[in-house]
Protein backbone atom coordinates (compact mmCIF):
# COMPACT_ATOMS: atom_id res chain seq x y z
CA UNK A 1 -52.79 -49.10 -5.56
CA UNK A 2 -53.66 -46.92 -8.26
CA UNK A 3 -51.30 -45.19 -10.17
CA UNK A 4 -52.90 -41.83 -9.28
CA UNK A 5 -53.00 -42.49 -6.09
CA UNK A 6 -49.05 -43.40 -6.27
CA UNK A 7 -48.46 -40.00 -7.85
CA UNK A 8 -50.49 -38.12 -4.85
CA UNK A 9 -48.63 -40.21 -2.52
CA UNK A 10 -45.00 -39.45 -3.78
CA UNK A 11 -45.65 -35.92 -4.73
CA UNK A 12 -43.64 -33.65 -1.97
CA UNK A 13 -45.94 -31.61 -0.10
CA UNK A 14 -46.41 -27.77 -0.52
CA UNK A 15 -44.44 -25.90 2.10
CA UNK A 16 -46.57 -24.41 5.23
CA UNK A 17 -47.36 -21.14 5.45
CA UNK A 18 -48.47 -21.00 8.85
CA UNK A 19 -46.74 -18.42 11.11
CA UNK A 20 -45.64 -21.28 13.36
CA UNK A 21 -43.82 -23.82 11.05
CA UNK A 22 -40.18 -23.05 9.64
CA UNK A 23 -38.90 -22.40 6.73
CA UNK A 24 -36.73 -24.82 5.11
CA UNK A 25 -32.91 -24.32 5.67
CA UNK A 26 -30.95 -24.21 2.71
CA UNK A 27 -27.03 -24.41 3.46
CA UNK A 28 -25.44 -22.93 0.67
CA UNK A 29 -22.54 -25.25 -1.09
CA UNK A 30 -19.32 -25.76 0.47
CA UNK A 31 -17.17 -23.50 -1.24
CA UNK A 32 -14.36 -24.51 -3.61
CA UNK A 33 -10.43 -25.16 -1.89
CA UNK A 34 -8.98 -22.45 -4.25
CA UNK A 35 -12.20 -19.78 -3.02
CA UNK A 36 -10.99 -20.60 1.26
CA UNK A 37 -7.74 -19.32 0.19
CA UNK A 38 -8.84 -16.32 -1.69
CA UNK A 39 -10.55 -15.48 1.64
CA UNK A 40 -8.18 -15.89 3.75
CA UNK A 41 -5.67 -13.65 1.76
CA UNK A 42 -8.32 -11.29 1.80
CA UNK A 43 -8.63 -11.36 5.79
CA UNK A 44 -5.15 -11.20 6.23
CA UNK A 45 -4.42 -8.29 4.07
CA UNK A 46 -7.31 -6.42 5.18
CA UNK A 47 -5.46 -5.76 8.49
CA UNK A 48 -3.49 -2.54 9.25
CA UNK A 49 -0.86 -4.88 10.99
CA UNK A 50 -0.31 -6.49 7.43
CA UNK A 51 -0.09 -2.89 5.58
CA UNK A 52 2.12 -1.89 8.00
CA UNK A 53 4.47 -4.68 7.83
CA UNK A 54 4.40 -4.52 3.96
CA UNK A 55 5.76 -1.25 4.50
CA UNK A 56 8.66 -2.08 6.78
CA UNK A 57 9.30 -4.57 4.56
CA UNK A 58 9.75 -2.60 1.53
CA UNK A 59 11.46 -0.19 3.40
CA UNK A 60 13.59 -3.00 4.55
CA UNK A 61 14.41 -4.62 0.73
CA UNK A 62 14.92 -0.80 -0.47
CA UNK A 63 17.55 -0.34 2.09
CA UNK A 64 19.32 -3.54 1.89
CA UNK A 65 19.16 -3.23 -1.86
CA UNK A 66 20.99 0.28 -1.47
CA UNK A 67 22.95 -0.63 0.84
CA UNK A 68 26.19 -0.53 -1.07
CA UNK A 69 25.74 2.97 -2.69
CA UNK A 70 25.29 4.13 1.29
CA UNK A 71 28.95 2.61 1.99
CA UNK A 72 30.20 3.87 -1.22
CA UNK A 73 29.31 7.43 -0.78
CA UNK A 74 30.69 7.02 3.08
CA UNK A 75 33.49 5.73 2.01
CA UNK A 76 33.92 8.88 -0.31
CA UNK A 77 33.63 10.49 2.14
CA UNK A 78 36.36 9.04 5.02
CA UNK A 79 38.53 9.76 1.55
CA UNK A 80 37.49 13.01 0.92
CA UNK A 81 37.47 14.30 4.74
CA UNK A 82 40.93 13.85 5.70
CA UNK A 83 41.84 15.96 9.09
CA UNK A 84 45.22 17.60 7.10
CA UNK A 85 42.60 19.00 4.83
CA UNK A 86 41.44 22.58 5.53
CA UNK A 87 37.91 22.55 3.71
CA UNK A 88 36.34 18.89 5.82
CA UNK A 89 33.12 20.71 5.66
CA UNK A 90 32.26 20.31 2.21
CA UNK A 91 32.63 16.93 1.36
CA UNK A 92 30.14 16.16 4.71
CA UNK A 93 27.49 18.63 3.02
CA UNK A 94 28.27 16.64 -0.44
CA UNK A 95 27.88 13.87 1.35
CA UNK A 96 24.85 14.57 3.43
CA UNK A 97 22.83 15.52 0.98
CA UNK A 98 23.33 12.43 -1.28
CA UNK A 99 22.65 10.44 2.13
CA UNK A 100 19.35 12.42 2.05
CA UNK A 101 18.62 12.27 -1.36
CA UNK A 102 18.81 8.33 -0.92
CA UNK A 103 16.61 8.01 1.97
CA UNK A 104 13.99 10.17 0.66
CA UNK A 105 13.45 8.22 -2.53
CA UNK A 106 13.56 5.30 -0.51
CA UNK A 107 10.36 6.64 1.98
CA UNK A 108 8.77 7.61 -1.62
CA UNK A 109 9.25 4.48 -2.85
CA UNK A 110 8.07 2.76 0.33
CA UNK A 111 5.41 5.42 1.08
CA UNK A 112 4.09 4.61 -2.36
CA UNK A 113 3.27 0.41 -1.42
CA UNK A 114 0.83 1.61 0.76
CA UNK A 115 -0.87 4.25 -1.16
CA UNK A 116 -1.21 2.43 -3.80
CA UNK A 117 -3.78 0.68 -2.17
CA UNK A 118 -5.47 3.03 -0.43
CA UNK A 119 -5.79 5.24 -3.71
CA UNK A 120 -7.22 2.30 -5.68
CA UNK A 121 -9.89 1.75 -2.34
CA UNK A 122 -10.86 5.44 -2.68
CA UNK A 123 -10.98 5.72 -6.54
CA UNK A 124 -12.86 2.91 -6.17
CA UNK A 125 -15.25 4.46 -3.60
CA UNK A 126 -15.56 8.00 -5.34
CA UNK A 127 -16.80 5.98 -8.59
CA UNK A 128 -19.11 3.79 -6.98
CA UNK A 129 -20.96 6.38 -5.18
CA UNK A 130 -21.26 8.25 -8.68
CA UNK A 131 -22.84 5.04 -9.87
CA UNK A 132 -25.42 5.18 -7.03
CA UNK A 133 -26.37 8.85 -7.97
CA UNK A 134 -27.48 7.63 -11.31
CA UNK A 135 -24.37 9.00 -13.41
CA UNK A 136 -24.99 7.44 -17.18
CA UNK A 137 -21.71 5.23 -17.89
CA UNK A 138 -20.42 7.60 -20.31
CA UNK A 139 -20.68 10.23 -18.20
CA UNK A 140 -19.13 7.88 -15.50
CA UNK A 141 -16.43 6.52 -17.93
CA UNK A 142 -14.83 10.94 -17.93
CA UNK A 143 -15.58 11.29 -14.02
CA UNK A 144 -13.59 8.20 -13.69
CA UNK A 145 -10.73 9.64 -15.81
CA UNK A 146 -11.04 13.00 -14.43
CA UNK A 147 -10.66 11.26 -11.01
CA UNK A 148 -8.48 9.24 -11.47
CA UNK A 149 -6.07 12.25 -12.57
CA UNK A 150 -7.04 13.98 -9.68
CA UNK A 151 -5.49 11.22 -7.24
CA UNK A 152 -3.17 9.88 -8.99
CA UNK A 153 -1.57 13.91 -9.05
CA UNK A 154 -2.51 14.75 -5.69
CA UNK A 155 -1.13 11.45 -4.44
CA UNK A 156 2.49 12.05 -6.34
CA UNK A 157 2.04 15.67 -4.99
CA UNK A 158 1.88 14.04 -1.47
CA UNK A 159 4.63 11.62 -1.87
CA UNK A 160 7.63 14.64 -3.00
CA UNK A 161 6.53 16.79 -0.22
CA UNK A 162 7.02 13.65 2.20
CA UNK A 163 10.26 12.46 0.54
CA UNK A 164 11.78 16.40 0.20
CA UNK A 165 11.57 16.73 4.13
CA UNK A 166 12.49 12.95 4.96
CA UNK A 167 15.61 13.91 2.65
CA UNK A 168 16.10 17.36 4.59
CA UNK A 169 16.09 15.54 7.43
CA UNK A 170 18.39 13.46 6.69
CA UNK A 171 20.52 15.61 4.77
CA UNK A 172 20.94 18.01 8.14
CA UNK A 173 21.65 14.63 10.76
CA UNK A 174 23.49 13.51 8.64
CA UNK A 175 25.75 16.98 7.92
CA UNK A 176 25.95 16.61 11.55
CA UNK A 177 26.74 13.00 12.40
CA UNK A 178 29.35 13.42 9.60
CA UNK A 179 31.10 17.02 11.02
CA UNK A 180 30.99 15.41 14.37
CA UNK A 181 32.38 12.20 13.51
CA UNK A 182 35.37 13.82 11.79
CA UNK A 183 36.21 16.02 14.21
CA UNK A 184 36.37 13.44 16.63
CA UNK A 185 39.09 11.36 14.90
C-alpha cells in the first residue's frame, strides 16, 4: 500500500448528515465521588420534610438548651407562691411572662433557621430577574443593597410580630396553668 492510501484508509469518516442516520452519543464523564455527594445533600435539603425537621430540631436544641432557666424560674415561683401568702397572683404574672418571654425568643430564634433560607432563595430571585432586565452591574450592585435591606428589615419585622404573640400566648396559659395549679395545692 501506499502511504496515501494508508492515510485515506485510517482517516475517520465525516459524520452523516442524512435525516435517517444518528447522531453520535456522547455520555458525558462520570462525575467526581465528592460532586454525588454534593447532589445528594442538595436533594435532600431541597425537601420541605427536611426544612421542617430542621426546624423542630432547632426548636428542640433551643429548648433543651433552656431548659434549666424554665425550672429555675418555676422553681421561683413554687417559692414565691406559697398558699399562706395573700398576693399568689403576682409572682404567676412575674412568672408567666418570663415563661413567655422565653418561648418567644425561642420561636424567633427557630423561626429564623428557616427564613434564613428562604430570604437568601428570594434575594437571590429578585436579583437575578434584575439581571435578566438588563440592569448594568453597578446599577445592580445598589438594587442588591437596597434589597437586601428591604428583606432583611421586613423579615426581622416578621419574626417580633411572630415571637410578641407566641410570647402572649404563652405568657396568658401560662398565668393560667400557674393560678390554677396553685390553687389546687
Amino acid at each position: 500500500m501506499e502511504p496515501e492510501q494508508e492515510q485515506e484508509q485510517e482517516a475517520p469518516a465525516p459524520p452523516s448528515t442524512s435525516p435517517t442516520s444518528t447522531p453520535p452519543l456522547l455520555l458525558p464523564p462520570p462525575p467526581p465521588p465528592s460532586s454525588t455527594s454534593y447532589t445528594l445533600f442538595l436533594t435532600i435539603m431541597s425537601k420541605r420534610r427536611t426544612w421542617v425537621f430542621m426546624f423542630v430540631l432547632v426548636y428542640a436544641t433551643l429548648l433543651a438548651s433552656s431548659w434549666n432557666s424554665l425550672k429555675s424560674i418555676l422553681s421561683w415561683y413554687k417559692h414565691q407562691a406559697q398558699p399562706s401568702s395573700p398576693s399568689s397572683g403576682w409572682p404567676a404574672l412575674y412568672a408567666s411572662v418570663l415563661l413567655g418571654a422565653v418561648f418567644g425568643l425561642l420561636s424567633m430564634v427557630a423561626a429564623l433557621a428557616v427564613a434564613v433560607p428562604a430570604t437568601l432563595v428570594t434575594w437571590i430571585t429578585i436579583v437575578v430577574l434584575l439581571a435578566f432586565f438588563g440592569k448594568p452591574r453597578r446599577t445592580l450592585v445598589v438594587e442588591g443593597r437596597k434589597i437586601t435591606r428591604e428583606i432583611a428589615s421586613f423579615v426581622f419585622k416578621i419574626l417580633l410580630k411572630e415571637g410578641n404573640l407566641v410570647a402572649a400566648v404563652c405568657a396568658v396559659l401560662g398565668y393560667f396553668a400557674l393560678v390554677r395549679n396553685n390553687s389546687g395545692e
